[in-house]
PDB file of N, CA and C in Angstrom:
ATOM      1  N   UNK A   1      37.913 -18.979  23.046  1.00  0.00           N
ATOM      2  CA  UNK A   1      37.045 -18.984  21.896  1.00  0.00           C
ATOM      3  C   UNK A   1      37.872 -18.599  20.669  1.00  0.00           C
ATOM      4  N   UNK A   2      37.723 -19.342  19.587  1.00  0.00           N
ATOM      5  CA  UNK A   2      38.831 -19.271  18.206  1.00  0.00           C
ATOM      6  C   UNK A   2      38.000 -17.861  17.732  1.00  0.00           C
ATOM      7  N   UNK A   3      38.485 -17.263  16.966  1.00  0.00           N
ATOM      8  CA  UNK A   3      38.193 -16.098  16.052  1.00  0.00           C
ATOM      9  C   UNK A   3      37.476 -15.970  15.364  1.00  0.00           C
ATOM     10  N   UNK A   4      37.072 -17.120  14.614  1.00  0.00           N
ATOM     11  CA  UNK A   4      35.743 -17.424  14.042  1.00  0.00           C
ATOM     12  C   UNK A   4      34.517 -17.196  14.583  1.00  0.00           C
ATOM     13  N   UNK A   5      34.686 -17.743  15.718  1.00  0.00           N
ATOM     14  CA  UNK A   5      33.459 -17.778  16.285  1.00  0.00           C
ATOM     15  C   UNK A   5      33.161 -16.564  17.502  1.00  0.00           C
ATOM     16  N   UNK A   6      33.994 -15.876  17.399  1.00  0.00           N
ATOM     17  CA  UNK A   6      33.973 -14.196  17.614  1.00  0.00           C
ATOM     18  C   UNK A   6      33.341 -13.055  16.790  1.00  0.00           C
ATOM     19  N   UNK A   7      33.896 -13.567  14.732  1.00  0.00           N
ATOM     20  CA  UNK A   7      33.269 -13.045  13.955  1.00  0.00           C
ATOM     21  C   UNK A   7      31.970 -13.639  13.785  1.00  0.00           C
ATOM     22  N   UNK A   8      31.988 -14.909  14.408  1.00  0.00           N
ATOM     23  CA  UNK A   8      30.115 -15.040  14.104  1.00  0.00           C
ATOM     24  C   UNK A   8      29.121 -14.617  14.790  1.00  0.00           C
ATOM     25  N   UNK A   9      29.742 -14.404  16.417  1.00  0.00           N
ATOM     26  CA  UNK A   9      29.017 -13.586  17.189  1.00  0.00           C
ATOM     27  C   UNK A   9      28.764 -12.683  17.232  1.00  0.00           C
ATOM     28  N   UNK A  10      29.555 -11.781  16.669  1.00  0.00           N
ATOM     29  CA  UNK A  10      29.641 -10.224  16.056  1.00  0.00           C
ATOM     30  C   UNK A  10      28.740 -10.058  14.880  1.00  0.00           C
ATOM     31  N   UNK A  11      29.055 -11.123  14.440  1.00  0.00           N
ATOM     32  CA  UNK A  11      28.093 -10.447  13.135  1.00  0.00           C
ATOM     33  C   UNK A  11      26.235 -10.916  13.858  1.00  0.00           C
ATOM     34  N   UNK A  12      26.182 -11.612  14.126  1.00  0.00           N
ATOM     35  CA  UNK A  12      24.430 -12.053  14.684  1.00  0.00           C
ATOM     36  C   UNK A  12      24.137 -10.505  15.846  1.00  0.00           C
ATOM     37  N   UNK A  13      24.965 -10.327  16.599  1.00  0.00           N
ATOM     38  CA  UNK A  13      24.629  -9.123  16.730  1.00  0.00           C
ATOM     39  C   UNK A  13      24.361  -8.291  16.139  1.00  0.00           C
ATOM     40  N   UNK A  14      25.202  -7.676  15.564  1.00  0.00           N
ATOM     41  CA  UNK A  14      25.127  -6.330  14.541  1.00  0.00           C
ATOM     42  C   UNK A  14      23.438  -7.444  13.483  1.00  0.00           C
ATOM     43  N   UNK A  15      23.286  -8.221  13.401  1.00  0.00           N
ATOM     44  CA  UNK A  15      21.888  -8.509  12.757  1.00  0.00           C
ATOM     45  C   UNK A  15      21.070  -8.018  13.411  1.00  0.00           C
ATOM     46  N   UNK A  16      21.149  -8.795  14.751  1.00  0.00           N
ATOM     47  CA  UNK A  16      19.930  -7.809  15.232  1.00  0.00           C
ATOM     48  C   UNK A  16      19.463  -6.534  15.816  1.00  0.00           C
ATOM     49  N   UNK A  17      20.771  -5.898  15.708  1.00  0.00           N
ATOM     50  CA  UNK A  17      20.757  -4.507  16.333  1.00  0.00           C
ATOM     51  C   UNK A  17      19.925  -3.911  14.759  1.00  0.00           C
ATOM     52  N   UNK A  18      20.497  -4.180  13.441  1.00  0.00           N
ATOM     53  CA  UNK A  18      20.444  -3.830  12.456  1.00  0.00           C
ATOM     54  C   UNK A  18      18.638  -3.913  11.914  1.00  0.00           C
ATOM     55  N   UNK A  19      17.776  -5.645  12.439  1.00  0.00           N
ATOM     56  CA  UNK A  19      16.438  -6.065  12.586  1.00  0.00           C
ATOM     57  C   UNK A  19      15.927  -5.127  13.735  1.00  0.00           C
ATOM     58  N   UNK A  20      16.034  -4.913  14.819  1.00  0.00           N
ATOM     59  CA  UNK A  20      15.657  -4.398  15.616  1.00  0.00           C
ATOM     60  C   UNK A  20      15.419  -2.320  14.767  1.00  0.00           C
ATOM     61  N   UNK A  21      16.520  -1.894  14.654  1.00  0.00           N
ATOM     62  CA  UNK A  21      16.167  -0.820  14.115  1.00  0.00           C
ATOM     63  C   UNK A  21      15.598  -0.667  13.161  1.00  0.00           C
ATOM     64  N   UNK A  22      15.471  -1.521  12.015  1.00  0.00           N
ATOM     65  CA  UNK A  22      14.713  -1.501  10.819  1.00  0.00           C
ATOM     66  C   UNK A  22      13.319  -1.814  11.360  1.00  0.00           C
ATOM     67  N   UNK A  23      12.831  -2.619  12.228  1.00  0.00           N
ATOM     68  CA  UNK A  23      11.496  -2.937  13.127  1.00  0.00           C
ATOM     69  C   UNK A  23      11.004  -1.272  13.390  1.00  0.00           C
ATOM     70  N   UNK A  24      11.878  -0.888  14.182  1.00  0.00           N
ATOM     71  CA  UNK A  24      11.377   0.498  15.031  1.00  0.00           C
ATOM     72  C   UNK A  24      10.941   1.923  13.747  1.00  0.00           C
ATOM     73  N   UNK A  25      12.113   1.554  12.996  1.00  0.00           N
ATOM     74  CA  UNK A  25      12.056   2.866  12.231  1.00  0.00           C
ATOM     75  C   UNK A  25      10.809   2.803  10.819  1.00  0.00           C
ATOM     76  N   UNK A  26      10.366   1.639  10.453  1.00  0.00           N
ATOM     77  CA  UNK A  26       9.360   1.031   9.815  1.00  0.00           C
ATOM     78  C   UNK A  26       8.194   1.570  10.784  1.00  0.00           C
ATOM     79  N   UNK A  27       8.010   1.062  11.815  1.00  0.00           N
ATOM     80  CA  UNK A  27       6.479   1.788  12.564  1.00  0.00           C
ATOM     81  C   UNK A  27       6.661   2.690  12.950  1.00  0.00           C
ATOM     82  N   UNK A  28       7.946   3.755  12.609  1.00  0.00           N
ATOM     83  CA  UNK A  28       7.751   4.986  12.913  1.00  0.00           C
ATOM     84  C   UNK A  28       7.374   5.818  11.273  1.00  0.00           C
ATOM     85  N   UNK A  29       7.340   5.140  10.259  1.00  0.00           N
ATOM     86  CA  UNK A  29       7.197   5.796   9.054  1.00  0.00           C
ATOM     87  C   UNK A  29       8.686   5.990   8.333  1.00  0.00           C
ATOM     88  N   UNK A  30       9.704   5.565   8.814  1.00  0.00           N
ATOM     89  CA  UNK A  30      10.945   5.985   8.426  1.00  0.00           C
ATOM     90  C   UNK A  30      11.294   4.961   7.658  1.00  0.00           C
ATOM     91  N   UNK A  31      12.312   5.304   6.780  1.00  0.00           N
ATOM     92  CA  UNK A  31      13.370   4.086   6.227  1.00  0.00           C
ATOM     93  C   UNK A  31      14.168   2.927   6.855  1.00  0.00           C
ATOM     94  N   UNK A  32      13.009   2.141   6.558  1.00  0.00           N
ATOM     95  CA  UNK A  32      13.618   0.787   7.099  1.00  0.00           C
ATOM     96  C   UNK A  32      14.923   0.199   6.498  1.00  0.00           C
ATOM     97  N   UNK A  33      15.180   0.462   5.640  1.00  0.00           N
ATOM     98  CA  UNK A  33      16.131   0.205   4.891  1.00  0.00           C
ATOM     99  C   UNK A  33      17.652   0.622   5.537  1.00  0.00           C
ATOM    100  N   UNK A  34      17.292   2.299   5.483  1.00  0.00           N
ATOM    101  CA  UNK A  34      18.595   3.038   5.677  1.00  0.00           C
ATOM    102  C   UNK A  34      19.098   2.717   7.560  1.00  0.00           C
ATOM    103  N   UNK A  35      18.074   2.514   8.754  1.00  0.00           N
ATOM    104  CA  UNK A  35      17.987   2.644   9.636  1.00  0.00           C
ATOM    105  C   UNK A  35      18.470   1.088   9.970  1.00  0.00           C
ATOM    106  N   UNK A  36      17.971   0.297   9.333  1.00  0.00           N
ATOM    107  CA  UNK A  36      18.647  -1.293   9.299  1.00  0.00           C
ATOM    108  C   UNK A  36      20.262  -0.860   9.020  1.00  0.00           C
ATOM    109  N   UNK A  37      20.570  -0.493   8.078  1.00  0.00           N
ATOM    110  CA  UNK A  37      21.899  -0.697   7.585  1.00  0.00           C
ATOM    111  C   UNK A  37      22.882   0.054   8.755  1.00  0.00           C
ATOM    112  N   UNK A  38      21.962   1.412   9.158  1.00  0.00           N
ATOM    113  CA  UNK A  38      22.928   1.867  10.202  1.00  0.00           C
ATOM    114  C   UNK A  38      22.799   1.018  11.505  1.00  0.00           C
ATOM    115  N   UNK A  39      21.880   0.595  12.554  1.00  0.00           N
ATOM    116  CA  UNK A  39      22.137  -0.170  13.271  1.00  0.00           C
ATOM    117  C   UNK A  39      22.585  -1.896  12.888  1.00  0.00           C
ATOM    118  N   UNK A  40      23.088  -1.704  11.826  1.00  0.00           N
ATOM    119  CA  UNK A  40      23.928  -3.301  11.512  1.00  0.00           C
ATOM    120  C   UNK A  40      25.471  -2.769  11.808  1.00  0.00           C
ATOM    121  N   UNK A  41      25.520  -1.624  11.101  1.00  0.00           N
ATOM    122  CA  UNK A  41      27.210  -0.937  11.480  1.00  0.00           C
ATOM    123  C   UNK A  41      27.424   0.154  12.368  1.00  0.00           C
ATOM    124  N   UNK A  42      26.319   0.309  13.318  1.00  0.00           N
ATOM    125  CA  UNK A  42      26.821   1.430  14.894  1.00  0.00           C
ATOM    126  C   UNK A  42      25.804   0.814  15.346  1.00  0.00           C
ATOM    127  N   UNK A  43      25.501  -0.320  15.593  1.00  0.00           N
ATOM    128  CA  UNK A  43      24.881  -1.322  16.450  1.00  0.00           C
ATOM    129  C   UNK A  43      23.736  -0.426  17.446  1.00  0.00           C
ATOM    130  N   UNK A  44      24.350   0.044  18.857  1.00  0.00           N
ATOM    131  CA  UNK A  44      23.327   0.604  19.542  1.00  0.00           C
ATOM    132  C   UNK A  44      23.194   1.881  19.143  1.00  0.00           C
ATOM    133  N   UNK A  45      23.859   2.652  18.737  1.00  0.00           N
ATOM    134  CA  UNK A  45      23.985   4.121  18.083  1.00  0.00           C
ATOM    135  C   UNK A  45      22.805   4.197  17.195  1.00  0.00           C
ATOM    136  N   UNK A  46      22.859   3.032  16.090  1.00  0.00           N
ATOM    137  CA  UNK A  46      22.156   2.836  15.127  1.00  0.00           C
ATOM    138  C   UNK A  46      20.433   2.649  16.058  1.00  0.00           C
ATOM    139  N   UNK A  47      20.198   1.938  16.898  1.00  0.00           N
ATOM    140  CA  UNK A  47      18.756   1.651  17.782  1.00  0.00           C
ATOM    141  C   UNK A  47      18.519   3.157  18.280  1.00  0.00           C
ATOM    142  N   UNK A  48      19.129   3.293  18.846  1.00  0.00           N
ATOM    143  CA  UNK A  48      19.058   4.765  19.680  1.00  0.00           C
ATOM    144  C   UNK A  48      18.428   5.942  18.751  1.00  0.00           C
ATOM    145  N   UNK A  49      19.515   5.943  17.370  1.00  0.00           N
ATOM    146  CA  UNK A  49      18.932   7.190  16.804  1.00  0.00           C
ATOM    147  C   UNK A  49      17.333   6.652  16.235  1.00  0.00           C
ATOM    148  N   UNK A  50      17.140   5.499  15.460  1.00  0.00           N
ATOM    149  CA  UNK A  50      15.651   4.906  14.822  1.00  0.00           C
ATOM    150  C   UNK A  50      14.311   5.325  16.172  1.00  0.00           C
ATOM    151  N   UNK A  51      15.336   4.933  17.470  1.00  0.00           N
ATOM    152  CA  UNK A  51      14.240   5.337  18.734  1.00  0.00           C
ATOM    153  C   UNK A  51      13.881   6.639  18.705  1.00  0.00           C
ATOM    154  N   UNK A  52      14.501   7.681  18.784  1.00  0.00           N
ATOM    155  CA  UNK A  52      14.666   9.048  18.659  1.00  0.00           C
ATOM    156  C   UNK A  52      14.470   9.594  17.579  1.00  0.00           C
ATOM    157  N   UNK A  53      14.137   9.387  16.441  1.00  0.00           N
ATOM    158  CA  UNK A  53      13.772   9.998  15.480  1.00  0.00           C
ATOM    159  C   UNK A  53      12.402  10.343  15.249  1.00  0.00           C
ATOM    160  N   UNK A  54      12.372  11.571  14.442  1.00  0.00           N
ATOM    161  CA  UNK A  54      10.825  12.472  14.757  1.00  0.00           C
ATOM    162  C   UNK A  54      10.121  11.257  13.527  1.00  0.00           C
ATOM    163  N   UNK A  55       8.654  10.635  13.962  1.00  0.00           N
ATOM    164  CA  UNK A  55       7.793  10.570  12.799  1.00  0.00           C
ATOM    165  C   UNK A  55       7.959  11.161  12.019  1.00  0.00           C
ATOM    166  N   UNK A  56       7.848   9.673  10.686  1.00  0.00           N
ATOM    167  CA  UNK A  56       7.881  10.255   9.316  1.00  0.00           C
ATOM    168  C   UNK A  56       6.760  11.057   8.924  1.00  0.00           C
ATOM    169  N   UNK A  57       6.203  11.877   7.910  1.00  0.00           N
ATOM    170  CA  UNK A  57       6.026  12.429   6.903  1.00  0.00           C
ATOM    171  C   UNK A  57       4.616  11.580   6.182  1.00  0.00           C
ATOM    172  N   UNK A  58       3.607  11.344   6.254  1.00  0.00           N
ATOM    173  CA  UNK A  58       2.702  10.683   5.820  1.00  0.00           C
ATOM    174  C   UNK A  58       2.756  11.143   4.339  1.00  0.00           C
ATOM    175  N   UNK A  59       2.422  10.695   3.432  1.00  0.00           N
ATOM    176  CA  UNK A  59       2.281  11.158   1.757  1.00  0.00           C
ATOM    177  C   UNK A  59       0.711  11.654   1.951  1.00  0.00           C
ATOM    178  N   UNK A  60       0.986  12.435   0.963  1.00  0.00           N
ATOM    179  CA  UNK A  60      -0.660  13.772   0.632  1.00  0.00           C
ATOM    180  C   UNK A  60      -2.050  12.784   0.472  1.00  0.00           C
ATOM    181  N   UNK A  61      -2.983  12.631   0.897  1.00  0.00           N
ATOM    182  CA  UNK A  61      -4.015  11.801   0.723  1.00  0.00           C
ATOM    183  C   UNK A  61      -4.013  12.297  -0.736  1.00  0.00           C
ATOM    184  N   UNK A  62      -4.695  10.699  -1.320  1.00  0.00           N
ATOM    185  CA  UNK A  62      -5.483  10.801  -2.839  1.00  0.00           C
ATOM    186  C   UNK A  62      -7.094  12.100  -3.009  1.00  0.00           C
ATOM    187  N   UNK A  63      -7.065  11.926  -3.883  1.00  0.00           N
ATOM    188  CA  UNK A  63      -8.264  12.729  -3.967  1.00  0.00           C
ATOM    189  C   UNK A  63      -9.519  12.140  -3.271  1.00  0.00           C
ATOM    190  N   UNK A  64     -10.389  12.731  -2.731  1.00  0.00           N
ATOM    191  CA  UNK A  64     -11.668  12.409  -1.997  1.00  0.00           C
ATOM    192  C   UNK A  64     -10.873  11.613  -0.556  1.00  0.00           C
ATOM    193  N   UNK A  65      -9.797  11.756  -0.346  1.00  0.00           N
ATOM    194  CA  UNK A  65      -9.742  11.452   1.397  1.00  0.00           C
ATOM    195  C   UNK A  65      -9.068  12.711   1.439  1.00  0.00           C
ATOM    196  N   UNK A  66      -9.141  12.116   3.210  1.00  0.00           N
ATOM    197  CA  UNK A  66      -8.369  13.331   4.056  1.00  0.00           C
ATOM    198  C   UNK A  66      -7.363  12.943   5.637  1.00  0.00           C
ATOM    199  N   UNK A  67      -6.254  13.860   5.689  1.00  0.00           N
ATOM    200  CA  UNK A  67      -5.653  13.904   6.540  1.00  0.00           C
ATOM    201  C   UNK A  67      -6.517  14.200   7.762  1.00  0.00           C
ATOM    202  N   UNK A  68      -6.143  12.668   8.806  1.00  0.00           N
ATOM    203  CA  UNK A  68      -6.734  12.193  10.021  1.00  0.00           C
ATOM    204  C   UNK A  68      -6.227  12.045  11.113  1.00  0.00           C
ATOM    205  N   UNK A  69      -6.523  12.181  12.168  1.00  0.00           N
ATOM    206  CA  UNK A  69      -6.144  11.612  13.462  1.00  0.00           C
ATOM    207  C   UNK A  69      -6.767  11.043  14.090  1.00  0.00           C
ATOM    208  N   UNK A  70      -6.915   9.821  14.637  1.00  0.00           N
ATOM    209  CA  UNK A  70      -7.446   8.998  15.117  1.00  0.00           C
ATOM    210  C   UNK A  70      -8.184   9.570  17.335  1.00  0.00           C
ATOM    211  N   UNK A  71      -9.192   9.708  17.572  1.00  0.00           N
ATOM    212  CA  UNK A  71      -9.155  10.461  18.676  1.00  0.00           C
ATOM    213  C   UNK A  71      -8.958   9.300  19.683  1.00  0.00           C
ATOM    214  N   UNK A  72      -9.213   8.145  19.252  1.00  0.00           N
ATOM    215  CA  UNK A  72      -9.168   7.052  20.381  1.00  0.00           C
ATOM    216  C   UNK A  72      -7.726   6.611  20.765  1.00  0.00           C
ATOM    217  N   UNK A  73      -6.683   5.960  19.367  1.00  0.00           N
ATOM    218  CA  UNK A  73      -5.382   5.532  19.682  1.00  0.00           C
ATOM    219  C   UNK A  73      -4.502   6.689  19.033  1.00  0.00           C
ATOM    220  N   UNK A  74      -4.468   7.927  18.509  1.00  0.00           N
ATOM    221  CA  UNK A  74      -4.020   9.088  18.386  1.00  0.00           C
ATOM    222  C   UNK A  74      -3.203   8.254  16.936  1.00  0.00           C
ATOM    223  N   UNK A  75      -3.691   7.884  16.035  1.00  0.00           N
ATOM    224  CA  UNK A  75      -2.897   7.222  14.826  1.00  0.00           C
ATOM    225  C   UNK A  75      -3.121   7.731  13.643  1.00  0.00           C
ATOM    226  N   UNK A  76      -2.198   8.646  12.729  1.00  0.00           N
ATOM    227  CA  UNK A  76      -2.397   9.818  11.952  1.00  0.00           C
ATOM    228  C   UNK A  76      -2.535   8.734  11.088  1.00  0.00           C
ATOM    229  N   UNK A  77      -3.291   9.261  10.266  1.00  0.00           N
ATOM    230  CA  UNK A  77      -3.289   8.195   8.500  1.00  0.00           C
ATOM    231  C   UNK A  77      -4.167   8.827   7.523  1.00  0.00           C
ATOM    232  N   UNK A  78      -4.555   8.462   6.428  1.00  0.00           N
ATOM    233  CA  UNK A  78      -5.405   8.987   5.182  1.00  0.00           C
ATOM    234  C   UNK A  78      -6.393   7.820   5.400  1.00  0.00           C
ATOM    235  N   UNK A  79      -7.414   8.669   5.218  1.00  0.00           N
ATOM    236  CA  UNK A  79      -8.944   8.093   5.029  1.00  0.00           C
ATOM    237  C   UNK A  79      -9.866   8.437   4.646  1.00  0.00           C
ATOM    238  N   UNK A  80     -10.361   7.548   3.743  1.00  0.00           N
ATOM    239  CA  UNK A  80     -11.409   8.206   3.021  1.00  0.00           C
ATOM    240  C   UNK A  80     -12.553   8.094   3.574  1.00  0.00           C
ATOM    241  N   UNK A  81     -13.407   9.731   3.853  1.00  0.00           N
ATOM    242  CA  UNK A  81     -14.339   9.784   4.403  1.00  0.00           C
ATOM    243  C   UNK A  81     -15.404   9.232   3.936  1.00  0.00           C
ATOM    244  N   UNK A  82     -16.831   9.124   3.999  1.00  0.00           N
ATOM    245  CA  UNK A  82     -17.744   8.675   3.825  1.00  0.00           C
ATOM    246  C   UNK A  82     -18.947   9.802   3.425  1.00  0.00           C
ATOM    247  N   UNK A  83     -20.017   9.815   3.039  1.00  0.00           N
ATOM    248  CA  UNK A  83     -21.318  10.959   2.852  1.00  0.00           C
ATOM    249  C   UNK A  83     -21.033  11.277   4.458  1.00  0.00           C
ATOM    250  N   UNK A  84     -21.206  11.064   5.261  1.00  0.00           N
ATOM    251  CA  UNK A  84     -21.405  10.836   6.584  1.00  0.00           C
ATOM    252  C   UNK A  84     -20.201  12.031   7.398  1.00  0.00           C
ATOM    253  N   UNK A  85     -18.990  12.169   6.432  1.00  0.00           N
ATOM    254  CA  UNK A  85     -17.834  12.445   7.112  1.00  0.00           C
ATOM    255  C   UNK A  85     -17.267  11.587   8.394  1.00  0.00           C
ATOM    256  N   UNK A  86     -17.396  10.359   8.220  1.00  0.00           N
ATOM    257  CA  UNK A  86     -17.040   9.381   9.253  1.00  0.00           C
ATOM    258  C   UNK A  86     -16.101   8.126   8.609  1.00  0.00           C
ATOM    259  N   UNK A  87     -15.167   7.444   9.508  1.00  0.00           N
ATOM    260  CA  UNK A  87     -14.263   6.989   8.619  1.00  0.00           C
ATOM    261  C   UNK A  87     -14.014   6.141   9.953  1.00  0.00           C
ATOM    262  N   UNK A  88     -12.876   4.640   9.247  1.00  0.00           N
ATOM    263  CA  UNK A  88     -13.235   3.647  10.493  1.00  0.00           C
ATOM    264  C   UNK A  88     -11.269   4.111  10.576  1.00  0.00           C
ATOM    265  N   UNK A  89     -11.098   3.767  11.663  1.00  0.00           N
ATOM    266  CA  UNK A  89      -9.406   3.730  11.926  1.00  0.00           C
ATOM    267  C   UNK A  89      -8.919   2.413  11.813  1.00  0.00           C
ATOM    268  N   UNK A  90      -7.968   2.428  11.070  1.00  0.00           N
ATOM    269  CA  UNK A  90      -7.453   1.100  10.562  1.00  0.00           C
ATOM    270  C   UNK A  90      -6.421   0.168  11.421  1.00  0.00           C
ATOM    271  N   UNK A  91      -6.257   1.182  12.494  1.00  0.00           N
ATOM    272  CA  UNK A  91      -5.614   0.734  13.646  1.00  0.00           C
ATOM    273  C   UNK A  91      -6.109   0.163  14.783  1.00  0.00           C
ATOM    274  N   UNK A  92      -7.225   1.112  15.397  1.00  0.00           N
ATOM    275  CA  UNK A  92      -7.845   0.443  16.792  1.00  0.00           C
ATOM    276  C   UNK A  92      -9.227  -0.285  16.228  1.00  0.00           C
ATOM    277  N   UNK A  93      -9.817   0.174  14.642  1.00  0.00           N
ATOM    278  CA  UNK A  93     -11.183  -0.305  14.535  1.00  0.00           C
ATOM    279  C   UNK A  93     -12.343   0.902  14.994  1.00  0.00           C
ATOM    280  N   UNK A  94     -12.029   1.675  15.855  1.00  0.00           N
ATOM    281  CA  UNK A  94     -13.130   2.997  16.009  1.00  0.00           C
ATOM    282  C   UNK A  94     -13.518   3.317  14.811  1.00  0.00           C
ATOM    283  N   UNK A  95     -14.817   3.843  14.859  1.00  0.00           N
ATOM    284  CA  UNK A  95     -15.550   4.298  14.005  1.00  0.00           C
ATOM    285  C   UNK A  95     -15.420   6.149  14.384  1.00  0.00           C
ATOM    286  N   UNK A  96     -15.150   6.760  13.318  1.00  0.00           N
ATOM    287  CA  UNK A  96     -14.592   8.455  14.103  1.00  0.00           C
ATOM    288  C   UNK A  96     -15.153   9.133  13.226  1.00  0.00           C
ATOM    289  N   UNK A  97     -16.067  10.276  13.369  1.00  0.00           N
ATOM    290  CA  UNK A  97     -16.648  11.279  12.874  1.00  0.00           C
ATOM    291  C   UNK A  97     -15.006  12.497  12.752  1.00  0.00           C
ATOM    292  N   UNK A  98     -14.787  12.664  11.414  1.00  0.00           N
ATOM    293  CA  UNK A  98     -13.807  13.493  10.957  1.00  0.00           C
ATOM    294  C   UNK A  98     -14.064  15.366  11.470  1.00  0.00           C
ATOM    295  N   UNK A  99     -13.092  15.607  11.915  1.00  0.00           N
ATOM    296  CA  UNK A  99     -12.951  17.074  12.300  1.00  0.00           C
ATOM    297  C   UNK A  99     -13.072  17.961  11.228  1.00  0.00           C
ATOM    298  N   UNK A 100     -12.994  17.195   9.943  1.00  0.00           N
ATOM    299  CA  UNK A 100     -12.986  18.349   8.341  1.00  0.00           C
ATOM    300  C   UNK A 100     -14.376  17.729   7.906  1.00  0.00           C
ATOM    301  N   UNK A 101     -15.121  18.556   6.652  1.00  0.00           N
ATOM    302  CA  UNK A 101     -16.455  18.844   6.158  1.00  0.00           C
ATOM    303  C   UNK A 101     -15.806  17.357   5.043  1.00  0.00           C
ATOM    304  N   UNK A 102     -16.832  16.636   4.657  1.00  0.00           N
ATOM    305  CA  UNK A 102     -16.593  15.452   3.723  1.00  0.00           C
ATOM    306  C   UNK A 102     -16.145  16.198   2.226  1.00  0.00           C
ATOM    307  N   UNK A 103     -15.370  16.604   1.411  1.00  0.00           N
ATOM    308  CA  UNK A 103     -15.318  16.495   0.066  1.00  0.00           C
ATOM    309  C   UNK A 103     -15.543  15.297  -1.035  1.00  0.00           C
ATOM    310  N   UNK A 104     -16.387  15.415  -1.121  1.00  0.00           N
ATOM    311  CA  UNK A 104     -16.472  14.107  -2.673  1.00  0.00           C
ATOM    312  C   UNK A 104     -16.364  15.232  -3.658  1.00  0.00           C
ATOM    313  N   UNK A 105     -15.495  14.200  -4.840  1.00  0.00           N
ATOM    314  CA  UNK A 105     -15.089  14.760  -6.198  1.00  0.00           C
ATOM    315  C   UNK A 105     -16.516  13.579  -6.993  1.00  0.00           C
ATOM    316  N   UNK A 106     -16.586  14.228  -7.901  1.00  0.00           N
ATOM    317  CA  UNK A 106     -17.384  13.556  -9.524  1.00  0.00           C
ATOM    318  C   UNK A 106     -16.683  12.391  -9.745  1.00  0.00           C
ATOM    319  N   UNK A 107     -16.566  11.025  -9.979  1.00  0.00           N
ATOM    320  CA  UNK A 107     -16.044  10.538 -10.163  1.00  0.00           C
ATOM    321  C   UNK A 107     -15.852  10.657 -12.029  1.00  0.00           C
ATOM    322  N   UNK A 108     -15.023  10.523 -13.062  1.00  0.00           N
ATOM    323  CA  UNK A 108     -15.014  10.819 -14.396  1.00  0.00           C
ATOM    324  C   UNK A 108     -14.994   9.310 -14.902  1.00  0.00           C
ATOM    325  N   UNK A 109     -16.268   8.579 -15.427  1.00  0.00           N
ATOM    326  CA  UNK A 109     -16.339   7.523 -15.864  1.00  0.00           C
ATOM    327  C   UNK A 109     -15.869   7.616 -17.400  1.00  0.00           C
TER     328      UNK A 109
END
């Protein structure tokens, strides 16, 4: 096999080691970005750590939602409750009565 086509095989790898970790580390909440770039240049090193890395960090709900956990598919997210304190999961579709008291703010027209 000529050399060329050594560097082309090399490089389609390192793509998808590089797609593959940016995949994983994206549905883990992480930087898809940074986690792509490292499994493009430490190939399985790069998969391994995106596998192993702790869940990201959800950002602070807006005002009038609240930090959730889903009791059916266990899927943390922000949701805004309802009068009801009930909120649908945007993941499995359950309908889930929230573990916290509903806060509504005034809205300021």
């Amino acid at each position: 096999m000529s050399l060329s086509g050594l560097v082309i095989i090399g490089f389609v790898v390192a793509s998808v080691f590089g797609l593959v970790s940016a995949i994983v580390a994206s549905e883990r909440g992480l930087s898809a970005m940074w986690y792509g770039y490292f499994g493009f240049f430490c190939g399985p090193i790069g998969l391994f750590a995106a596998v192993v890395a702790p869940y990201g960090v959800l950002p602070s709900p807006p005002r009038g939602w609240s930090r959730e956990q889903c009791v059916r598919c266990g899927e943390r997210q922000n949701a805004e409750l309802d009068e009801a304190a009930t909120y649908t999961c945007w993941r499995c579709g359950q309908h889930v009565k929230s573990s916290r008291m509903a806060v509504r703010t005034a809205s300021v027209s």
